[in-house]
Protein backbone atom coordinates (compact mmCIF):
# COMPACT_ATOMS: atom_id res chain seq x y z
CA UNK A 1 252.85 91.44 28.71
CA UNK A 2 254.95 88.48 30.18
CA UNK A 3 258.10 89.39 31.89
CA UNK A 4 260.07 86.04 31.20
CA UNK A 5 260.86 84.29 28.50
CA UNK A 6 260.11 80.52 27.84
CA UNK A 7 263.11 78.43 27.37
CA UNK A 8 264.05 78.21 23.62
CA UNK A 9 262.48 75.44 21.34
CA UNK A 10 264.40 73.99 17.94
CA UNK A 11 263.10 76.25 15.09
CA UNK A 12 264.61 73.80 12.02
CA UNK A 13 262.67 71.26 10.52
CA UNK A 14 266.44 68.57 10.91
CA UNK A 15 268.34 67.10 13.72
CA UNK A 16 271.35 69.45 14.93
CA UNK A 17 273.71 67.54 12.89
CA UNK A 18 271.78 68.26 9.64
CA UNK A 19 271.56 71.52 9.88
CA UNK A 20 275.02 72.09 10.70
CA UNK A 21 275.54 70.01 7.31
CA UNK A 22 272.94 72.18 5.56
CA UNK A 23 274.14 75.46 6.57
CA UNK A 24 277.42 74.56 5.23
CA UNK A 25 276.27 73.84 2.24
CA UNK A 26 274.72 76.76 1.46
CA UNK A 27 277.38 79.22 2.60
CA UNK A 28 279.89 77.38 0.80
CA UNK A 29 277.73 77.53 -2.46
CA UNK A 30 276.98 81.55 -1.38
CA UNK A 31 280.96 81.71 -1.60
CA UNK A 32 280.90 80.32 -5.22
CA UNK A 33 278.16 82.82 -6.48
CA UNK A 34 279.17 86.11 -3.72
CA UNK A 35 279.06 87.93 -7.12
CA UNK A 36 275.40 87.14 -7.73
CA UNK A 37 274.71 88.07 -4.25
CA UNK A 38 276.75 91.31 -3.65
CA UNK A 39 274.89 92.60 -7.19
CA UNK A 40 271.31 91.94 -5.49
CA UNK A 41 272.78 93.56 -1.75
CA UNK A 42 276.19 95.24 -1.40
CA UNK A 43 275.89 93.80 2.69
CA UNK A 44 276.74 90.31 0.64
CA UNK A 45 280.44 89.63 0.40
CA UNK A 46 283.26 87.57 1.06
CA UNK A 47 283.97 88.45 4.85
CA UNK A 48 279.80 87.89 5.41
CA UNK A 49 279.97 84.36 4.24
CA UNK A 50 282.97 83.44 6.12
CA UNK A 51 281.30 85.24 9.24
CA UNK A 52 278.48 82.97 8.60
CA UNK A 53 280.21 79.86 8.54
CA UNK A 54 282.52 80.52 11.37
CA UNK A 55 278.89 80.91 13.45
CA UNK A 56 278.14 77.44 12.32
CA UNK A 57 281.64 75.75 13.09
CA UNK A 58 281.09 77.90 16.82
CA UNK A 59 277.51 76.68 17.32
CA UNK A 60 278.91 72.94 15.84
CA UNK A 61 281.50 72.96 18.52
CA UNK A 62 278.64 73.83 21.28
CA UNK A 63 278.48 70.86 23.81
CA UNK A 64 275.91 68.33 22.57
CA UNK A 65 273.95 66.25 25.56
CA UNK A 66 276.07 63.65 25.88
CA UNK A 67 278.96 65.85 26.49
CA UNK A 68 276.61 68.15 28.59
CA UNK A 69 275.27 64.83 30.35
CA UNK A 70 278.73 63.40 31.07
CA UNK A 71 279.84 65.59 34.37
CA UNK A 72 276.25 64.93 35.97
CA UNK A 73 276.37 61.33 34.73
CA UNK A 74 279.61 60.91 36.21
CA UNK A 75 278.82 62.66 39.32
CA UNK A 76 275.10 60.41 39.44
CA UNK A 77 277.95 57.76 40.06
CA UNK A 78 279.55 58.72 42.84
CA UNK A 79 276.17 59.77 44.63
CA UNK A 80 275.21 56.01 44.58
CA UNK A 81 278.34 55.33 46.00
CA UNK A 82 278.29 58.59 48.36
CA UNK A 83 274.41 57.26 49.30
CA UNK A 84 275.69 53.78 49.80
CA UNK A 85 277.75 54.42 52.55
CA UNK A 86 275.31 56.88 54.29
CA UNK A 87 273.13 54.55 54.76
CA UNK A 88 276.05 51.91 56.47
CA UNK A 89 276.65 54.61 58.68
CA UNK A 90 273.23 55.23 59.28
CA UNK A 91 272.50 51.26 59.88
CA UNK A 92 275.10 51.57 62.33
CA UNK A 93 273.57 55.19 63.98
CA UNK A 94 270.68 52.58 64.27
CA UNK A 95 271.97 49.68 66.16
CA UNK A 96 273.56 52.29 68.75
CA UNK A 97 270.73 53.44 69.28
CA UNK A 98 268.78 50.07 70.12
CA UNK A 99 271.66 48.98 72.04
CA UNK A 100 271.70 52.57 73.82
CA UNK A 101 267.72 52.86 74.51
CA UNK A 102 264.85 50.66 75.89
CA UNK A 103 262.74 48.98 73.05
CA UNK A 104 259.49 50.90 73.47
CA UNK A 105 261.75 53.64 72.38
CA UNK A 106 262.88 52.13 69.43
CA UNK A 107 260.78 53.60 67.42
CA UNK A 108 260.82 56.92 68.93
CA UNK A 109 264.03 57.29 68.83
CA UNK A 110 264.80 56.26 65.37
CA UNK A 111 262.66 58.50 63.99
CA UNK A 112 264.04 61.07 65.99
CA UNK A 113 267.48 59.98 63.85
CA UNK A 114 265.55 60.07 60.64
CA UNK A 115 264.21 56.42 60.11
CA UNK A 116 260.74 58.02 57.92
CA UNK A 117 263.58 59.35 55.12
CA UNK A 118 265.57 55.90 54.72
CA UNK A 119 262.90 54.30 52.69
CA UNK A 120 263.04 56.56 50.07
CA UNK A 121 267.02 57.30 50.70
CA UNK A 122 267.51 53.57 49.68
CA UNK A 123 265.73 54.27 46.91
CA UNK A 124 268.42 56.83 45.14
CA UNK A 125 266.49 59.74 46.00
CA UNK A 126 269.02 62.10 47.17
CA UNK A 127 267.30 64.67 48.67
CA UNK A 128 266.08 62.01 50.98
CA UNK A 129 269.51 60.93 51.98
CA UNK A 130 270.52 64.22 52.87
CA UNK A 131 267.47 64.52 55.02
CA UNK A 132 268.58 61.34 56.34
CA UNK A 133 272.06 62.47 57.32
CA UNK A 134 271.63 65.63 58.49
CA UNK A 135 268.52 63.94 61.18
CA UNK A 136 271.24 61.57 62.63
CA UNK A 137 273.75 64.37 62.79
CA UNK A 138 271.31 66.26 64.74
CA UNK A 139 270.55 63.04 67.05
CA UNK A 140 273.84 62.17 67.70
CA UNK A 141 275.25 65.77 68.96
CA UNK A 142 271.40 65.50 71.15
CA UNK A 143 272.00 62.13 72.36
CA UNK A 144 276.34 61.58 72.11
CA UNK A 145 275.97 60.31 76.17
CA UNK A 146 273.81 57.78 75.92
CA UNK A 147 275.18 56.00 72.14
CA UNK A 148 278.19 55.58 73.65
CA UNK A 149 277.17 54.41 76.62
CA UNK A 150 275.85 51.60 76.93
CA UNK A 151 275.03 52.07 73.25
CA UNK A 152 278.51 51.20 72.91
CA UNK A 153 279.53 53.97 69.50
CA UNK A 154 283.16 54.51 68.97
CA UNK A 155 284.66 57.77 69.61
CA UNK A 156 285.61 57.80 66.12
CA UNK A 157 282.26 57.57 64.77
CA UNK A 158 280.93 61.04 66.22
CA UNK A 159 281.83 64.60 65.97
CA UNK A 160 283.38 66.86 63.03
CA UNK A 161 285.37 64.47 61.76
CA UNK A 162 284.28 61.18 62.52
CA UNK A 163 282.89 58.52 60.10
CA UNK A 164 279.71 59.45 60.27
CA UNK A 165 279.44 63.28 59.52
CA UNK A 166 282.80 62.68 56.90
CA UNK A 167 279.87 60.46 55.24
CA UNK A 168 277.34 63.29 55.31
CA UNK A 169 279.68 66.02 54.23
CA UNK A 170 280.99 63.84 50.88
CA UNK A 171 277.12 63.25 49.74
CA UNK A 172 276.04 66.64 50.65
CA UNK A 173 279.07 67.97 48.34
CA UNK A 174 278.91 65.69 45.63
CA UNK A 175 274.48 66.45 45.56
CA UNK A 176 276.20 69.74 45.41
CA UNK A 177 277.80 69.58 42.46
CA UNK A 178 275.04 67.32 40.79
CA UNK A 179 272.73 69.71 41.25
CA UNK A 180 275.32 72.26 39.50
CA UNK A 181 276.23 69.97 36.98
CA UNK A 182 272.46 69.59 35.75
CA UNK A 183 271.57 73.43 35.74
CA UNK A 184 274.97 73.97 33.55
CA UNK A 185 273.39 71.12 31.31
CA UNK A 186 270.19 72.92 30.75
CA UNK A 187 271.90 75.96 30.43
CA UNK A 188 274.34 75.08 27.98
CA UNK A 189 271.72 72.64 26.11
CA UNK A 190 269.32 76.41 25.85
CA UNK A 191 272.42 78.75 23.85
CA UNK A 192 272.75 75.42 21.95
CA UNK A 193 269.35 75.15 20.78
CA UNK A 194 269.66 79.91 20.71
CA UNK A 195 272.02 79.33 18.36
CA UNK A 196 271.22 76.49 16.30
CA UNK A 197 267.71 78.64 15.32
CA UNK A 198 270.09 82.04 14.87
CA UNK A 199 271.28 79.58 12.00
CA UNK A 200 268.66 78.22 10.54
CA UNK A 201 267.34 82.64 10.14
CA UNK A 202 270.59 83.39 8.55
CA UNK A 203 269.86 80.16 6.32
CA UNK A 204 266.50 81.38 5.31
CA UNK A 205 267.34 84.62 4.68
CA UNK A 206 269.92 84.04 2.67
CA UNK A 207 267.91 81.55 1.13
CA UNK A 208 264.86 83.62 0.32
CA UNK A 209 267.58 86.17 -1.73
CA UNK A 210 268.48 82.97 -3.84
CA UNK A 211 265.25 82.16 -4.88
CA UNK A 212 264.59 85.66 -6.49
CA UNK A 213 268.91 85.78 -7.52
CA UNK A 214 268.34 82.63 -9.14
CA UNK A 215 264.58 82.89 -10.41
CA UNK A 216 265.47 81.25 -13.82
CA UNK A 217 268.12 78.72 -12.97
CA UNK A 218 266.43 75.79 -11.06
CA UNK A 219 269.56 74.30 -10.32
CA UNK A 220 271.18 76.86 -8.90
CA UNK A 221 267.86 77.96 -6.82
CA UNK A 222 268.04 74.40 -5.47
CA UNK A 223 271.33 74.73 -3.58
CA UNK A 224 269.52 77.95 -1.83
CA UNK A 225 266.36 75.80 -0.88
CA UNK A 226 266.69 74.26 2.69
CA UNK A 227 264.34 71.04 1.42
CA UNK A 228 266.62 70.41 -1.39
CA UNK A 229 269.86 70.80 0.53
CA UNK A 230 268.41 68.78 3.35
CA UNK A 231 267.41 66.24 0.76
CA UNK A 232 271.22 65.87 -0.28
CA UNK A 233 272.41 65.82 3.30
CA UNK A 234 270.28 63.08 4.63
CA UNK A 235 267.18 61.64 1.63
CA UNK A 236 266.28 58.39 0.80
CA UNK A 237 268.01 56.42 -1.31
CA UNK A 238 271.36 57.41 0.03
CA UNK A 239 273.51 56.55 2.94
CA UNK A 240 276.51 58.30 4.79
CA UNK A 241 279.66 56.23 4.33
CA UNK A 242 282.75 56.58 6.47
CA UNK A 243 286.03 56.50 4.86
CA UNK A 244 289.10 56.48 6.66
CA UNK A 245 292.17 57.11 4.74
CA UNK A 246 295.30 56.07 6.40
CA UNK A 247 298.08 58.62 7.22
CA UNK A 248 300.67 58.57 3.17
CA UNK A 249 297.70 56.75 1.41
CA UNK A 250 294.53 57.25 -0.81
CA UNK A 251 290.67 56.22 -0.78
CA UNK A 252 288.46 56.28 -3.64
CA UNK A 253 284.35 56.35 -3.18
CA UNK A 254 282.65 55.46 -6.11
CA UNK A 255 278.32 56.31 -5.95
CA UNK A 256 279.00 59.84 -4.27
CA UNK A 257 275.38 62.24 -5.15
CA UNK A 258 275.99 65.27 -6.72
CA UNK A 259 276.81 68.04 -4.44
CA UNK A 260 276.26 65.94 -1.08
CA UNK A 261 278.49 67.45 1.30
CA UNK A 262 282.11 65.50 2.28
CA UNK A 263 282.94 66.48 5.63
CA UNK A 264 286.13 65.97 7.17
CA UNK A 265 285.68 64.54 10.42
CA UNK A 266 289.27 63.86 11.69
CA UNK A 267 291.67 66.35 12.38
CA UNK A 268 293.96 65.64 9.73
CA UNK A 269 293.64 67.79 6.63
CA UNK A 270 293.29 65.31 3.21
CA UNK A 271 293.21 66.46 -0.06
CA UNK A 272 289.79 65.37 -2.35
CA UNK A 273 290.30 65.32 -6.30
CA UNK A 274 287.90 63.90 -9.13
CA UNK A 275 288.61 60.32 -10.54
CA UNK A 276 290.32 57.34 -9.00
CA UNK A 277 293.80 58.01 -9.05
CA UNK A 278 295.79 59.57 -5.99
CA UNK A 279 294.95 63.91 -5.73
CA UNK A 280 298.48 65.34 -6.53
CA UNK A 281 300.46 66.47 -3.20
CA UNK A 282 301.20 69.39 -3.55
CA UNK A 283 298.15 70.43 -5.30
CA UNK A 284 298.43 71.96 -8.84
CA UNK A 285 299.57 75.66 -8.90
CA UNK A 286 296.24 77.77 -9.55
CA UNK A 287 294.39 78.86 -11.05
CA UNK A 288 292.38 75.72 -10.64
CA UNK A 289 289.21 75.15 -13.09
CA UNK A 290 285.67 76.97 -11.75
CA UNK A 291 284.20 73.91 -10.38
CA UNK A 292 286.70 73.59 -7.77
CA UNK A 293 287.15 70.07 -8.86
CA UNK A 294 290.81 69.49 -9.75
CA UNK A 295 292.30 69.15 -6.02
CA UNK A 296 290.81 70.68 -2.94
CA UNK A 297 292.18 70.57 0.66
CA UNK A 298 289.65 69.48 3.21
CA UNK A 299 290.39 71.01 6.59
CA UNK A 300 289.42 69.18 9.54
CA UNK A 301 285.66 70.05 10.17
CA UNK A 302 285.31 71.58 6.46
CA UNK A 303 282.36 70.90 4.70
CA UNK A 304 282.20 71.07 1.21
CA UNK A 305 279.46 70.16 -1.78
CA UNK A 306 280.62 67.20 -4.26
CA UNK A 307 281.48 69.06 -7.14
CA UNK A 308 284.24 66.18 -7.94
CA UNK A 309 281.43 63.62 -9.80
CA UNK A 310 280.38 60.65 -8.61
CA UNK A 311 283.91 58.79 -8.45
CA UNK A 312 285.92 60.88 -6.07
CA UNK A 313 289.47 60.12 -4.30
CA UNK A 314 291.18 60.97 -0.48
CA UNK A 315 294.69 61.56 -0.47
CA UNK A 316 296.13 61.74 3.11
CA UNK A 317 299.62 63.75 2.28
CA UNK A 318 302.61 61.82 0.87
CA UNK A 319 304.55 61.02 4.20
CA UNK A 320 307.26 63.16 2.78
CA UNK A 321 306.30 67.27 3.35
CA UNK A 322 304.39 66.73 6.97
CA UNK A 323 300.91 65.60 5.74
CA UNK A 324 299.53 62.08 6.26
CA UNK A 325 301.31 61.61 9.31
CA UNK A 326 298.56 60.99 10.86
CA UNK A 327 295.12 59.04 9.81
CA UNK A 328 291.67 60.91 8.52
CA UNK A 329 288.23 60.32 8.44
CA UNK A 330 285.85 61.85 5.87
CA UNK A 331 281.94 61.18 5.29
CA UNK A 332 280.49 61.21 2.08
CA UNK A 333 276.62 60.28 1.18
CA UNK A 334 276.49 57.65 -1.40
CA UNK A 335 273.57 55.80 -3.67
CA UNK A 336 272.74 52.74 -1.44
């Protein structure tokens, strides 16, 4: 039996963002019918779905690469730089020592200091710089005597903190935390992709409960099938639209599929109402109708289905009680 484990692979047939979408989706709708499901398992309730969704907000809010890649990215910067000047200093290591020694040593010598690593140094290979670096370190405590004199070196380029080892010490820090930065990537990209397929299992099983719950009502047993929520998230024949609403006003989308989910991508909460006139601020005292589709308040990251038709209206506050202060974003998935 093997005694590791092989990194983890993406179980879900969807980019990340999709199944974040889809998960959604489908524990939103679970919330709707929690009485279907609590009659088929008493485990199903209220605090299970909102357990389930908070996983998929948490595993949402995971770094993705770029924001994994960014610290080694930014660090792959200053190595160049870092590199760069290793190799002035090294240039320089090298015309002390052709000043300091006869030619037929030349060669010698300057291999001695590391000359069979600067090739590939120059070439952004970093463990070759280092290599580099720490062989002229080593020559120049071995051979201080003679590259000052007559290889004519300044004092200032030698010893612990001179320009040459100050140099060395920067790169060799800075590979440091490269090297750190790109284990924490693959790290961090691994529980990504852990939890991402913990999802899409919760998903499924859920999903498989639906099929039997809702045996006789096809479209109801659609928004618990993966391939049919997936189709609403991101099938042909539709396209995600970006609406921004700006803060005291209102946006209305006309072409908005049935139960496609509207997610609120800012981190203003707007308020999302049926027709095309402005959603009423404050909403209407409930009880509001069973289809949720009077006047609902989208909280920033909320995903919801589009129970409000195909014409559908954003209402960024009134300017007047504290909302629409600032300006929201919302995506919707419209007939192109």
């Amino acid at each position: 039996m093997a005694l590791t484990e092989p990194r983890p692979k993406p179980e879900y047939s969807c980019t990340q963002q999709e199944l974040y979408q889809i998960c959604l989706l489908i524990w939103f709708s679970y919330l709707e019918n929690v009485a279907d499901f609590a009659a088929e398992n008493t485990n199903y309730d209220v605090a299970f779905g909102n357990a389930n969704i908070a996983a998929v907000k948490a595993a949402k809010a995971m770094p993705d690469f770029q924001q994994r890649d960014e610290a080694s990215e930014t660090l792959g910067v200053e190595l160049k730089e870092g590199a760069d000047e290793c190799l002035i200093k090294w240039q320089s290591l090298e015309g002390y020592i052709k000043k300091g020694f006869k030619e037929k040593l030349w060669k010698t010598k300057l291999e001695g200091a590391g000359s069979t690593h600067y090739e590939k140094a120059g070439e952004n290979n970093w463990e070759e710089v280092s290599a580099l670096m720490e062989a002229g370190k080593k020559f120049i405590a071995d051979n201080g005597a003679t590259l000052t004199s007559p290889g004519g070196m300044p004092s200032g380029f030698a010893g612990a903190t001179g320009l040459f080892e100050t140099a060395r010490t920067t790169f060799d820090g800075l590979f440091e935390q490269f090297k750190d930065a790109q284990q924490d990537n693959e790290e961090q990209g691994d529980a990504k992709v852990k939890a991402n397929n913990a999802l899409d299992k919760a998903v499924a099983l859920l999903d498989e409960d639906g099929q039997k719950i809702y045996r006789k009502n096809g479209a109801k047993r659609e928004r618990f099938t993966f391939s049919s929520v997936k189709e609403l998230v991101s099938g042909a024949g539709a396209s995600t639209k970006t609406v921004v609403i700006a803060a005291g006003t209102s946006e209305t989308v006309t072409g908005v599929r049935a139960n496609s989910p509207i997610t609120n991508i800012s981190e203003t909460a707007v308020r999302v109402c049926s027709g095309s006139s402005p959603c009423a601020v404050p909403p209407p005292v409930p009880p509001l109708p069973a289809t949720r589709a009077t006047n609902v308040v989208l909280n920033p990251d909320d995903v919801i289905a589009n129970t409000f038709g195909s014409t559908i209206t954003f209402t960024n506050g009134d300017g007047v009680n504290g909302d629409g202060v600032n300006g929201a974003e919302v995506t919707v998935r419209v007939t192109s």
